[in-house]
Every structure is written in structure tokens, then in C-alpha cells.
Protein backbone atom coordinates (compact mmCIF):
# COMPACT_ATOMS: atom_id res chain seq x y z
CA UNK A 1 0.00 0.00 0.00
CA UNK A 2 2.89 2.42 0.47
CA UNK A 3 4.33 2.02 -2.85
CA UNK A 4 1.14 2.46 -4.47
CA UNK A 5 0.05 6.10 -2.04
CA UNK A 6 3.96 6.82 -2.70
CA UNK A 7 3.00 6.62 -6.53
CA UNK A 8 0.29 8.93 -6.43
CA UNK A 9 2.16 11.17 -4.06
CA UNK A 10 4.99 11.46 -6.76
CA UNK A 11 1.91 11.84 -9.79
CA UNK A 12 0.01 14.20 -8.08
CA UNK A 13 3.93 16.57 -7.27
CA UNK A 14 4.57 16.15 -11.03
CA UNK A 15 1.50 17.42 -12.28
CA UNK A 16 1.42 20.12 -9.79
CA UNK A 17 4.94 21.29 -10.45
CA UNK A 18 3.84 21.26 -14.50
CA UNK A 19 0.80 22.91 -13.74
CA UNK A 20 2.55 25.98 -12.04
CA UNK A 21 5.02 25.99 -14.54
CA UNK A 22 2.99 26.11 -17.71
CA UNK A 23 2.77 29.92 -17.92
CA UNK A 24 6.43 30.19 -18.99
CA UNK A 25 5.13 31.71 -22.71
CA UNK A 26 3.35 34.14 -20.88
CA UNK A 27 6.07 35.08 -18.43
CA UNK A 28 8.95 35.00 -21.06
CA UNK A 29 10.79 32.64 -18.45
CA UNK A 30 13.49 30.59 -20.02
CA UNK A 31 13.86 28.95 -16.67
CA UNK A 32 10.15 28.51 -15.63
CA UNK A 33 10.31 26.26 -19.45
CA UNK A 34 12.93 24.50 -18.52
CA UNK A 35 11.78 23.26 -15.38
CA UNK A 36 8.42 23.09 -17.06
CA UNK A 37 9.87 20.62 -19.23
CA UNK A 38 11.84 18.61 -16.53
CA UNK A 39 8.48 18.51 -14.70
CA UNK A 40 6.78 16.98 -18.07
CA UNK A 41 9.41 14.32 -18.88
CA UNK A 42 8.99 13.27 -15.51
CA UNK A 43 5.23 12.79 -15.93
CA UNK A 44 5.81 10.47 -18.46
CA UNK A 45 7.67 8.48 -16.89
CA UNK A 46 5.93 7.79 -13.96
CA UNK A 47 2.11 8.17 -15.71
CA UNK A 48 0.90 4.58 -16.53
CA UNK A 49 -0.86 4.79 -19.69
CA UNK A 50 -4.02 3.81 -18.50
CA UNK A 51 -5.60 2.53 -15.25
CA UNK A 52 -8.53 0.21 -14.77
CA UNK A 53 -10.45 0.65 -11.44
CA UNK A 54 -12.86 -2.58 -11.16
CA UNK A 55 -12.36 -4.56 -13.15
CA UNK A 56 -14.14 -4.79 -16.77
CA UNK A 57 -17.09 -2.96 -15.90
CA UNK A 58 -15.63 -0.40 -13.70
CA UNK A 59 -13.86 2.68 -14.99
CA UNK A 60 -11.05 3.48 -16.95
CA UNK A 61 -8.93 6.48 -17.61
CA UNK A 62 -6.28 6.77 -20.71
CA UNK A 63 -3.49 8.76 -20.45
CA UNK A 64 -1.99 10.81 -24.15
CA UNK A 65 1.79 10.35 -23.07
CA UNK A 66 1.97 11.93 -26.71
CA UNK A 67 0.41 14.78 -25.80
CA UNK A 68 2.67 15.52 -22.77
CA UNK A 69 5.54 15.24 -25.32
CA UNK A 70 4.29 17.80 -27.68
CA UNK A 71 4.52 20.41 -24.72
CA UNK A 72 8.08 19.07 -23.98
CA UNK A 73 8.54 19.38 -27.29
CA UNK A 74 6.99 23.19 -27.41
CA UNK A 75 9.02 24.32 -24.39
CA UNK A 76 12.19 22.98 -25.75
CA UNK A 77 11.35 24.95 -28.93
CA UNK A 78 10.56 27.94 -26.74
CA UNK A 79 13.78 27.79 -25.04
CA UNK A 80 15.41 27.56 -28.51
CA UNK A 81 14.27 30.84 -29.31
CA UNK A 82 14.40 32.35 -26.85
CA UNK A 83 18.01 31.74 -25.87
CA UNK A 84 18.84 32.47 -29.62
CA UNK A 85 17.91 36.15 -29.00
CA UNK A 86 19.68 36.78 -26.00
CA UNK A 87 22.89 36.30 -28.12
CA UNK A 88 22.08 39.36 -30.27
CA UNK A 89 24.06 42.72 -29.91
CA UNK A 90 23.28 45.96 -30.57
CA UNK A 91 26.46 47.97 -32.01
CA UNK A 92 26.30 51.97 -31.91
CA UNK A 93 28.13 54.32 -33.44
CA UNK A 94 28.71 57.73 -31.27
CA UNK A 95 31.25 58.92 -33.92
CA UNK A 96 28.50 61.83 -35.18
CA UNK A 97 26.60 62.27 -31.77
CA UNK A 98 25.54 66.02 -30.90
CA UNK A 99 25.62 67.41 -26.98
């Protein structure tokens, strides 16, 4: 019973720590998407694809692992470009500047 409530404990952190961290468009956070994106991958790997609750008449939920890659996917790509733009410069020239 402990592994299984340890499980859910770890499930229900993950999603929570994704869930807080999904505004990272919104914020322009580079980091907030890159923890977003830890937080993801490590959603997948602990989300079973589906669970059964009893038995073949009782009810069952399916997880789309797929989907959670597309936004690990999307944040990577977010951190792509965004990090690309921070290594832009600006060079002025003061020769002709007035007092």
C-alpha cells in the first residue's frame, strides 16, 4: 500500500509542479520552461498509460503520453528561441553624436 500512495504522491507533485510551470510563454521565463519541461518528462515516466479501477465494468482512464511530449517538445522549442535572441548585440556608433 505504500508504494502504491507513494505513486500517487509522486503523480500528483509532477502534475502540480507542471501545472505551475505552464505559464512560462506568458512570463517569457526561459527557466520557468525549462523546469516546465523537466516537470513533463517526468510525468511520463511515472504516468501509466491507463488505469482500470474494477475490473471490466468499472472505470477506466487513458493517459496521451503523446500529448505531454508535444509540450516538452513546445518548451524545448521555446527555449530555442528564446536563448537564440539573448545572443544578439546591438552595435552603436557615437562617432557623429551632438551634446
Amino acid at each position: 500500500m505504500a508504494s502504491t500512495s507513494t505513486q500517487i504522491e509522486n503523480l500528483s507533485a509532477a502534475i502540480e509542479s507542471a501545472w505551475e510551470l505552464s505559464d512560462f510563454e506568458e512570463t517569457g521565463s526561459v527557466t520557468r520552461a525549462i523546469a516546465f519541461r523537466t516537470a513533463v518528462r517526468r510525468l511520463i515516466l511515472i504516468t501509466p498509460r491507463d488505469i482500470q479501477k474494477g475490473g471490466p465494468a468499472g472505470e477506466r482512464v487513458a493517459m496521451d503520453l503523446a500529448a505531454l511530449a508535444k509540450l516538452a517538445d513546445d518548451a524545448k522549442e521555446f527555449i530555442r528561441a528564446a536563448s537564440s535572441n539573448t545572443n544578439q548585440f546591438a552595435h552603436v556608433d557615437l562617432t557623429y553624436f551632438r551634446e
